[in-house]
PDB file of N, CA and C in Angstrom:
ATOM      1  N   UNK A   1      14.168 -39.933   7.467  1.00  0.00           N
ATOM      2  CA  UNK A   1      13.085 -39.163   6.881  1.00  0.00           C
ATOM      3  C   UNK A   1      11.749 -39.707   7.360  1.00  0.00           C
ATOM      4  N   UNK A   2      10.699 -38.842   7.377  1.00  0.00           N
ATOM      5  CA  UNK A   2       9.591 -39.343   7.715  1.00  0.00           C
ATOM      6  C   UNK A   2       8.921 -39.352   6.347  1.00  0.00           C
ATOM      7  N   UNK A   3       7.883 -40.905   6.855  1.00  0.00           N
ATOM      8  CA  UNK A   3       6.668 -41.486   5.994  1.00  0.00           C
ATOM      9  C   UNK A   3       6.459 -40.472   4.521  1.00  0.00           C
ATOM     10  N   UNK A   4       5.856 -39.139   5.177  1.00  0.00           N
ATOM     11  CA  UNK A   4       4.919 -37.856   4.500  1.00  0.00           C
ATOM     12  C   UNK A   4       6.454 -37.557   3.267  1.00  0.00           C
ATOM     13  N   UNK A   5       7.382 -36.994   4.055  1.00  0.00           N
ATOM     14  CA  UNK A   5       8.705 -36.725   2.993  1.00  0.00           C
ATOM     15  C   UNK A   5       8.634 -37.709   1.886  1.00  0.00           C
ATOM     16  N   UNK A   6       9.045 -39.242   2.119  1.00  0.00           N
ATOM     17  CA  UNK A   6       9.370 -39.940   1.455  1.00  0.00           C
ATOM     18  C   UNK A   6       8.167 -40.153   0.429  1.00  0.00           C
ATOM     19  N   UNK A   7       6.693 -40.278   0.169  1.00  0.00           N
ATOM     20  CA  UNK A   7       5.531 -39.924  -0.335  1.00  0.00           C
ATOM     21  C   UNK A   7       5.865 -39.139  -0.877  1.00  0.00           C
ATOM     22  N   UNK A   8       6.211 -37.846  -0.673  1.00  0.00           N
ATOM     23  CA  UNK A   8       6.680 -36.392  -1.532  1.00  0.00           C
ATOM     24  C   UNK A   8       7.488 -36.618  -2.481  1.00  0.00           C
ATOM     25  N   UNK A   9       8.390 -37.357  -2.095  1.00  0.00           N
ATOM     26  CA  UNK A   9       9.817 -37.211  -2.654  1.00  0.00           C
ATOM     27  C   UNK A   9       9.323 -38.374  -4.442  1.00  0.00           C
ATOM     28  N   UNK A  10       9.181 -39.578  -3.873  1.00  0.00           N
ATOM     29  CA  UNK A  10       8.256 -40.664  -4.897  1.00  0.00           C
ATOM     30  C   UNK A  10       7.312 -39.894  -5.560  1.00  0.00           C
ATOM     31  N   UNK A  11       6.535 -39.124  -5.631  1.00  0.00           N
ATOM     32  CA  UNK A  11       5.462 -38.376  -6.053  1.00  0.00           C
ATOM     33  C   UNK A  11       6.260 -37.306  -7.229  1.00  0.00           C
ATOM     34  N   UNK A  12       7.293 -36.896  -6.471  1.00  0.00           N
ATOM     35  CA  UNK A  12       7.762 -35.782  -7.472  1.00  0.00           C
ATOM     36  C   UNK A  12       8.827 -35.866  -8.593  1.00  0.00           C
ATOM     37  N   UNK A  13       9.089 -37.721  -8.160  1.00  0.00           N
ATOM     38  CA  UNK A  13      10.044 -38.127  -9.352  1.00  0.00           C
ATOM     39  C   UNK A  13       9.076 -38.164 -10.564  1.00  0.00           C
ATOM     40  N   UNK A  14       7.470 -38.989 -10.206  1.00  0.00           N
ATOM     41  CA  UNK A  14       6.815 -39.361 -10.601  1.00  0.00           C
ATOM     42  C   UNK A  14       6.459 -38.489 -11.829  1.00  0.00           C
ATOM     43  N   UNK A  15       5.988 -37.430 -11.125  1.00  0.00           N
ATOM     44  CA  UNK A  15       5.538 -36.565 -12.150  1.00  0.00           C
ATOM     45  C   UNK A  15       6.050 -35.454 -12.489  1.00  0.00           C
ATOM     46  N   UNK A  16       7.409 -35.604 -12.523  1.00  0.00           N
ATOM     47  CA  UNK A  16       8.296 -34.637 -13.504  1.00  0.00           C
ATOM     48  C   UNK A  16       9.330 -35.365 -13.805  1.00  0.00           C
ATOM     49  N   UNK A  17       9.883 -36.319 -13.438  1.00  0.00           N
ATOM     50  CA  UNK A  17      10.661 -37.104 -13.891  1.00  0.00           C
ATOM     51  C   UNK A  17      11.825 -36.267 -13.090  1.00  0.00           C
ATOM     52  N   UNK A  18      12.926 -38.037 -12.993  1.00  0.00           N
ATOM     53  CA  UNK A  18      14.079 -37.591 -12.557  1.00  0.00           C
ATOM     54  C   UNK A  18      15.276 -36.673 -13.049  1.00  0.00           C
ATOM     55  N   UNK A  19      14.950 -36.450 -14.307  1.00  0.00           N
ATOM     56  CA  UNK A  19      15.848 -35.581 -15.176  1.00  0.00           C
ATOM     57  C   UNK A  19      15.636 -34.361 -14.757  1.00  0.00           C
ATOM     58  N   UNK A  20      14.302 -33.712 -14.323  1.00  0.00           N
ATOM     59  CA  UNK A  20      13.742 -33.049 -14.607  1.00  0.00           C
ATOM     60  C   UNK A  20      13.810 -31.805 -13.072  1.00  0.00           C
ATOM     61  N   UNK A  21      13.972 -32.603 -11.920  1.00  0.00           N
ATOM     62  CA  UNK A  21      14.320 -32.161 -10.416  1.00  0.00           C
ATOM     63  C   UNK A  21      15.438 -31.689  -9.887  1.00  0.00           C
ATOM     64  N   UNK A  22      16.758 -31.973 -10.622  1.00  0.00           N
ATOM     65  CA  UNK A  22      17.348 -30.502 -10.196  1.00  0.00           C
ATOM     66  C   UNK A  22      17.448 -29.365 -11.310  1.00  0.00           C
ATOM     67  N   UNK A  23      17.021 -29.571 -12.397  1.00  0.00           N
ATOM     68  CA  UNK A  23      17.181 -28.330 -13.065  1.00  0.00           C
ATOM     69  C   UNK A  23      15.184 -27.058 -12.389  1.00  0.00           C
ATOM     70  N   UNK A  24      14.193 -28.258 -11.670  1.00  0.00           N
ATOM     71  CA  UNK A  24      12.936 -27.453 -10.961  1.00  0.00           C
ATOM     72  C   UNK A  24      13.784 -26.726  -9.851  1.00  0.00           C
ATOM     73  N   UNK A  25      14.833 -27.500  -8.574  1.00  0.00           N
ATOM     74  CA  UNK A  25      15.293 -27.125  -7.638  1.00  0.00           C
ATOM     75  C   UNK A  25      16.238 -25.660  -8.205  1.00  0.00           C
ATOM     76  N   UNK A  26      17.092 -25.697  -8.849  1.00  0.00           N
ATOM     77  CA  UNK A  26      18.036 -24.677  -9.271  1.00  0.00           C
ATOM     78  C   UNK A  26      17.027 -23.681  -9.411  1.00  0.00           C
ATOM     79  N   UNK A  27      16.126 -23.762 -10.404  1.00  0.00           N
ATOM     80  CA  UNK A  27      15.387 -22.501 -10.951  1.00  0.00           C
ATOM     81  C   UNK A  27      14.450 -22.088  -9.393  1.00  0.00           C
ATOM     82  N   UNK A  28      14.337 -22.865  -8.657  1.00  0.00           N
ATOM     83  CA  UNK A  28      13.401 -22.177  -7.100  1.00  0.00           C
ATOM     84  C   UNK A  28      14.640 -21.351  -6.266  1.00  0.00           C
ATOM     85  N   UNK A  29      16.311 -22.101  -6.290  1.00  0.00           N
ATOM     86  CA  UNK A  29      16.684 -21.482  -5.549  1.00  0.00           C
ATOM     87  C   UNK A  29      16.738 -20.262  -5.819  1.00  0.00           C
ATOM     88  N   UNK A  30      17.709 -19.781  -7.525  1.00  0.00           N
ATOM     89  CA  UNK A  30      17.351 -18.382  -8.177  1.00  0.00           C
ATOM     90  C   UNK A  30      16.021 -17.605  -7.730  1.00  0.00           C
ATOM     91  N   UNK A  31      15.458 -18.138  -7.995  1.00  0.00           N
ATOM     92  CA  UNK A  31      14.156 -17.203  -7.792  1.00  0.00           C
ATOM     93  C   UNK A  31      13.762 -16.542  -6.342  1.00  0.00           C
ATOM     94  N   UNK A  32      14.392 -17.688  -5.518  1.00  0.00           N
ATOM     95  CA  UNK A  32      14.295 -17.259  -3.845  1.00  0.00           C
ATOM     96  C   UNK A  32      15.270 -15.965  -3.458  1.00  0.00           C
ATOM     97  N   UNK A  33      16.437 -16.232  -4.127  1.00  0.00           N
ATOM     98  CA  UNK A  33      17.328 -15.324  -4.146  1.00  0.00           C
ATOM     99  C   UNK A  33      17.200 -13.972  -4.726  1.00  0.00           C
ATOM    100  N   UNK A  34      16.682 -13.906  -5.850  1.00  0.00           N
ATOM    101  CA  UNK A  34      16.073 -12.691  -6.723  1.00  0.00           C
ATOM    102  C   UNK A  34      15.092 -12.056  -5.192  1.00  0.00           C
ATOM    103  N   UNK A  35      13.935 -13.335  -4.772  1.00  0.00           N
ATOM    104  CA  UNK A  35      13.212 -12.612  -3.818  1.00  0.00           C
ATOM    105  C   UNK A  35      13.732 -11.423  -2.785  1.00  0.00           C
ATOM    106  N   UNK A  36      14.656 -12.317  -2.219  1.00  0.00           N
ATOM    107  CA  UNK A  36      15.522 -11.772  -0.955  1.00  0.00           C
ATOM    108  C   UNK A  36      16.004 -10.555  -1.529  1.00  0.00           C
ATOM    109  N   UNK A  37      16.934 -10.426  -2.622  1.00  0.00           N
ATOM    110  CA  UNK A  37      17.482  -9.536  -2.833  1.00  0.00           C
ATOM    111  C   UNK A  37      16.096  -8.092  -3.013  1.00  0.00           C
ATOM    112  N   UNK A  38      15.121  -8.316  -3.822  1.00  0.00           N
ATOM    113  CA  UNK A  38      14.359  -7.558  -3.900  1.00  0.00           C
ATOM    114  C   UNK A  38      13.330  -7.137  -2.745  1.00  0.00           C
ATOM    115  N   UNK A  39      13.116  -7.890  -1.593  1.00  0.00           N
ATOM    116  CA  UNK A  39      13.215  -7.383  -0.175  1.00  0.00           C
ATOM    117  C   UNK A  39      14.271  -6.379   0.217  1.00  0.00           C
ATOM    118  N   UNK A  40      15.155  -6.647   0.373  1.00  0.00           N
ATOM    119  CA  UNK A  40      16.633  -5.975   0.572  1.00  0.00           C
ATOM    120  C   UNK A  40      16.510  -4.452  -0.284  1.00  0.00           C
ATOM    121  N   UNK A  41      16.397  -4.434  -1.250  1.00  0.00           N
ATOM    122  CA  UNK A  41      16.170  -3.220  -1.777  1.00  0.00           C
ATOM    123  C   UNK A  41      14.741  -2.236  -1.473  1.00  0.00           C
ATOM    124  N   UNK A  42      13.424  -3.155  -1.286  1.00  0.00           N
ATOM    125  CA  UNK A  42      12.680  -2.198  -0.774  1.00  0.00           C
ATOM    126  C   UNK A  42      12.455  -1.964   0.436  1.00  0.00           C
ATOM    127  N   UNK A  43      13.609  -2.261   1.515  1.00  0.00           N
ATOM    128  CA  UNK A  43      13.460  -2.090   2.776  1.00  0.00           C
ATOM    129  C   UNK A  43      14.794  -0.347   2.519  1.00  0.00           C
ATOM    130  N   UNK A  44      15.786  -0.389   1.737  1.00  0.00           N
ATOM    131  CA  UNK A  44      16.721   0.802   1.965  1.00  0.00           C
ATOM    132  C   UNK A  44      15.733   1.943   1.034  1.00  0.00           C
ATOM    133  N   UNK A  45      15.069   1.554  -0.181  1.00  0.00           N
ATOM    134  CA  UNK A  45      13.922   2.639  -0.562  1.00  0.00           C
ATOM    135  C   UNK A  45      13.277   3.112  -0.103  1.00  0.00           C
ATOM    136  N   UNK A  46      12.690   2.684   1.234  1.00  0.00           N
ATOM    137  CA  UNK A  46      11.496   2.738   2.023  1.00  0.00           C
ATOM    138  C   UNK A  46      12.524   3.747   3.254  1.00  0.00           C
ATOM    139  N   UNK A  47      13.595   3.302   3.406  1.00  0.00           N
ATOM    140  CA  UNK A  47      14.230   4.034   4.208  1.00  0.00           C
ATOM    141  C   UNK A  47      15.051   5.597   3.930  1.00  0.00           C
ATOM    142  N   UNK A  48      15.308   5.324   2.704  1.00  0.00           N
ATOM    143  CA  UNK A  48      15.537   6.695   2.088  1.00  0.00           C
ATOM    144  C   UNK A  48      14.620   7.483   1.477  1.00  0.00           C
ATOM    145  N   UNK A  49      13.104   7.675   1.290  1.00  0.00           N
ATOM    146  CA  UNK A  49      11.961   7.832   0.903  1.00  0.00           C
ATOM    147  C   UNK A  49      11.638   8.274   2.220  1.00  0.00           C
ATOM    148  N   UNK A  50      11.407   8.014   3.566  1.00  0.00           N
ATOM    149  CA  UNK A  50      10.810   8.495   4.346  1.00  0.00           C
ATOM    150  C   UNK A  50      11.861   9.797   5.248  1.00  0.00           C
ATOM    151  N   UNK A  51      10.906  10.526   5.711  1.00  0.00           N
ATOM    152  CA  UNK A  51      12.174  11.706   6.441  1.00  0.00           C
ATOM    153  C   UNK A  51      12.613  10.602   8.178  1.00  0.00           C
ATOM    154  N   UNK A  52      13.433  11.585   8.124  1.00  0.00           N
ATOM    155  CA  UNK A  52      14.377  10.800   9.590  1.00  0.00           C
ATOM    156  C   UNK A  52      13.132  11.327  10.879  1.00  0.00           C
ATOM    157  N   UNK A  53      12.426  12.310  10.859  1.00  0.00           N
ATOM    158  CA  UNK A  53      11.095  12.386  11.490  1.00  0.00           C
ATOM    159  C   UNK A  53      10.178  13.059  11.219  1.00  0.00           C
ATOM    160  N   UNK A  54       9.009  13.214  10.948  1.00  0.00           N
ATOM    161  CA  UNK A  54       7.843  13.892  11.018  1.00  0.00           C
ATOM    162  C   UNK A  54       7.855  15.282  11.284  1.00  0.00           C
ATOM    163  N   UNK A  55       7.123  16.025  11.140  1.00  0.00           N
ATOM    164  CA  UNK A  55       7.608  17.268  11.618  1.00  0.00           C
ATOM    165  C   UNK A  55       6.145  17.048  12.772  1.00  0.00           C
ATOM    166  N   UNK A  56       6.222  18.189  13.841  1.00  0.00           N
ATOM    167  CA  UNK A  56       5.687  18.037  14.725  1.00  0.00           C
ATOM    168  C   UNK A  56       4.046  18.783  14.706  1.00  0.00           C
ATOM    169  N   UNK A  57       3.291  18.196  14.704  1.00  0.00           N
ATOM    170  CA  UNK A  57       1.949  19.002  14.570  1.00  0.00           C
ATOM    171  C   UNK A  57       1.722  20.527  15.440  1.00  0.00           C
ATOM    172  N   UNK A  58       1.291  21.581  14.103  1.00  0.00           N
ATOM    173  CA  UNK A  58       1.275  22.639  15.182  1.00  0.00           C
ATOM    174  C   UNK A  58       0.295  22.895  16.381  1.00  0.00           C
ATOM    175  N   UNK A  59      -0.026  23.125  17.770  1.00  0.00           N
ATOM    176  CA  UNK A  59      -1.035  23.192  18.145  1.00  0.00           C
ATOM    177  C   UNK A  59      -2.283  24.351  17.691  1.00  0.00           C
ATOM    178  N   UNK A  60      -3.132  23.916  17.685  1.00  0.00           N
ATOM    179  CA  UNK A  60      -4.752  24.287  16.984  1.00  0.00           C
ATOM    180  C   UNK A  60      -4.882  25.855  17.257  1.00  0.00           C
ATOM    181  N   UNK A  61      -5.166  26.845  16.513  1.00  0.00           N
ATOM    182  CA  UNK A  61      -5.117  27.974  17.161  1.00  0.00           C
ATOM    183  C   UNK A  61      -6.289  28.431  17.710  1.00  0.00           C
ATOM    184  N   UNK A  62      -6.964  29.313  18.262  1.00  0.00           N
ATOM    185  CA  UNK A  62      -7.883  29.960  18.909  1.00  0.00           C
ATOM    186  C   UNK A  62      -8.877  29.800  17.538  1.00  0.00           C
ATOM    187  N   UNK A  63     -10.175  29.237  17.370  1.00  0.00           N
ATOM    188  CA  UNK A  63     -10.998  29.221  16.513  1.00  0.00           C
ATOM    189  C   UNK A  63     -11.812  30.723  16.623  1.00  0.00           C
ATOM    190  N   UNK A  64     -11.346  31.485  15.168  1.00  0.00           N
ATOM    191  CA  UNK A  64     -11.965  33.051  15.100  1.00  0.00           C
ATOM    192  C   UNK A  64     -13.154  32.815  15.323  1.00  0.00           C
ATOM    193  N   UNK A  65     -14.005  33.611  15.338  1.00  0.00           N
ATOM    194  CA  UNK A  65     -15.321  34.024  15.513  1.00  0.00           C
ATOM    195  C   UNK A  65     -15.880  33.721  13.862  1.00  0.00           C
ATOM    196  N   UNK A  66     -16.778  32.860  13.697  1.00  0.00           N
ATOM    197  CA  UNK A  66     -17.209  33.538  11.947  1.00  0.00           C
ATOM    198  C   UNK A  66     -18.012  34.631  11.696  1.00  0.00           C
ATOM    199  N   UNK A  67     -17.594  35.462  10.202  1.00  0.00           N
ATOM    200  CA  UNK A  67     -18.014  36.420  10.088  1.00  0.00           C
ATOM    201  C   UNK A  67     -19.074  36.573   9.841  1.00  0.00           C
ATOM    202  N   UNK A  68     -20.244  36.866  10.754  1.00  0.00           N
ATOM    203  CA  UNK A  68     -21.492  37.562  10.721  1.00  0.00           C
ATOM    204  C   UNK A  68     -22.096  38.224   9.189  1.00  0.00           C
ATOM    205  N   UNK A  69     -23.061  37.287   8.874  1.00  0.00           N
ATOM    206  CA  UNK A  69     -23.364  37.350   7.310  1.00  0.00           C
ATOM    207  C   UNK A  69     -24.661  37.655   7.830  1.00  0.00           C
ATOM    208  N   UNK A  70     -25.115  38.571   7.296  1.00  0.00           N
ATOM    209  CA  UNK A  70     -26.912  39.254   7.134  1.00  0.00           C
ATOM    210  C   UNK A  70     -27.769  38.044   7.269  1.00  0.00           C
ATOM    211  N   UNK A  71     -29.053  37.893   7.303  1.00  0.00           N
ATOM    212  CA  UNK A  71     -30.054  36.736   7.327  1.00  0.00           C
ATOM    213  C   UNK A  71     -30.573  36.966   5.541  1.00  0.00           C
ATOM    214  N   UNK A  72     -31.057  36.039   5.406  1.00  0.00           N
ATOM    215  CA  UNK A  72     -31.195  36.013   4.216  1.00  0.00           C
ATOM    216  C   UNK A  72     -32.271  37.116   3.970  1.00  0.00           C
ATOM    217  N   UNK A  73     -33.536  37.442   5.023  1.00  0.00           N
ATOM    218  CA  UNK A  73     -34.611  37.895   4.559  1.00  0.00           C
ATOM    219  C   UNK A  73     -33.909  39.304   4.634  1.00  0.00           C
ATOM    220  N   UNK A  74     -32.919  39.991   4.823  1.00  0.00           N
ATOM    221  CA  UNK A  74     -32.575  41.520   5.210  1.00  0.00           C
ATOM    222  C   UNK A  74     -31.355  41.883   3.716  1.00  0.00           C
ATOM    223  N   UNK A  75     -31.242  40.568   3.148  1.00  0.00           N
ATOM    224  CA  UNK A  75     -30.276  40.891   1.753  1.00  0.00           C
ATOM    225  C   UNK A  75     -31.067  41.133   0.719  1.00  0.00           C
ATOM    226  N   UNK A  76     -30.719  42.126  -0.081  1.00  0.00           N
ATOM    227  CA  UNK A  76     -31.454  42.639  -0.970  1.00  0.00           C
ATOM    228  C   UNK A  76     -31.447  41.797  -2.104  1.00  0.00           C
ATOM    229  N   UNK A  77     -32.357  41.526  -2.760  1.00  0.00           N
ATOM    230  CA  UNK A  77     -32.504  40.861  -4.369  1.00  0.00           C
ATOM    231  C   UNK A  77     -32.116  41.063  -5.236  1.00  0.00           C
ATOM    232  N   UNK A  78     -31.728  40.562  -6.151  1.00  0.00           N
ATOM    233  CA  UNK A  78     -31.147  41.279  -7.762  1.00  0.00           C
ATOM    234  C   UNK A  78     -32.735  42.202  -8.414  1.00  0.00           C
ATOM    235  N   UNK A  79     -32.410  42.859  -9.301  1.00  0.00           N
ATOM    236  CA  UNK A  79     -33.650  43.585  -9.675  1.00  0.00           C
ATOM    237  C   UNK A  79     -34.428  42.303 -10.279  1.00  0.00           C
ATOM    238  N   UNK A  80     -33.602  41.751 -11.653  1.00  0.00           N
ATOM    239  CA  UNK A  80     -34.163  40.584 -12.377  1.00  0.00           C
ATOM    240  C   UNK A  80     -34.245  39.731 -12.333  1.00  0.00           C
ATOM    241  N   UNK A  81     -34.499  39.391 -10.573  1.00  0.00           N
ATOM    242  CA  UNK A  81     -34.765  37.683 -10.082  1.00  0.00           C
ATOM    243  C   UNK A  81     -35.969  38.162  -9.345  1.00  0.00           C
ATOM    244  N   UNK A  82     -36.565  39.348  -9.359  1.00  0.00           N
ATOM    245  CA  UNK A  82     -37.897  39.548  -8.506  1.00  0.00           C
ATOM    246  C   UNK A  82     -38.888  38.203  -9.095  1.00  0.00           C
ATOM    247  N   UNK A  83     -39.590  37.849  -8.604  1.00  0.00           N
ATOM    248  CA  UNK A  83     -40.655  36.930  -8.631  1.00  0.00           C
ATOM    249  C   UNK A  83     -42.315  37.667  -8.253  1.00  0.00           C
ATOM    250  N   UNK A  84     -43.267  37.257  -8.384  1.00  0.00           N
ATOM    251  CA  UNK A  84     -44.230  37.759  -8.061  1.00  0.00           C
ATOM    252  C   UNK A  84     -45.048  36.380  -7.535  1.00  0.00           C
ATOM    253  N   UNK A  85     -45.681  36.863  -6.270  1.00  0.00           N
ATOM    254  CA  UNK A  85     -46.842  35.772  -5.806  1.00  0.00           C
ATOM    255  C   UNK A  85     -47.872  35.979  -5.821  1.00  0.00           C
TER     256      UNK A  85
END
């Protein structure tokens, strides 16, 4: 083992005590495992959630002409919005 390990290892009797390090180790491996497994499941969700391909974009059609709207000064007014200047 190197120096840094063995420091680690002394350090972590230290402050959790030896009783106390494989019941920390057990509960990390569970939990690693829970991880994995719950990777594992959102990789086949992700795979059954998406379609097998895209559908293909349609190409753009001929942009119509827009429809030719009067100018404003040639549209007639409501009677009861006349204004006076």
């Amino acid at each position: 083992m190197q120096d840094w390990m063995i420091v680690l290892v002394i350090g972590a009797v230290v402050i959790f005590g030896a009783s106390k390090l494989p019941q920390i180790a057990r509960n990390m491996g569970k939990a690693q495992g829970e991880f994995k497994k719950g990777l594992k499941e959102g990789v086949v969700e992700d795979e059954s959630a998406a379609p097998a391909a895209p559908p293909a974009a349609a190409p753009p059609a001929e942009a119509a002409p827009p429809a030719e709207a009067a100018p404003a000064a040639e549209q007639p007014k409501p009677e009861g919005d006349q204004q006076t200047s």
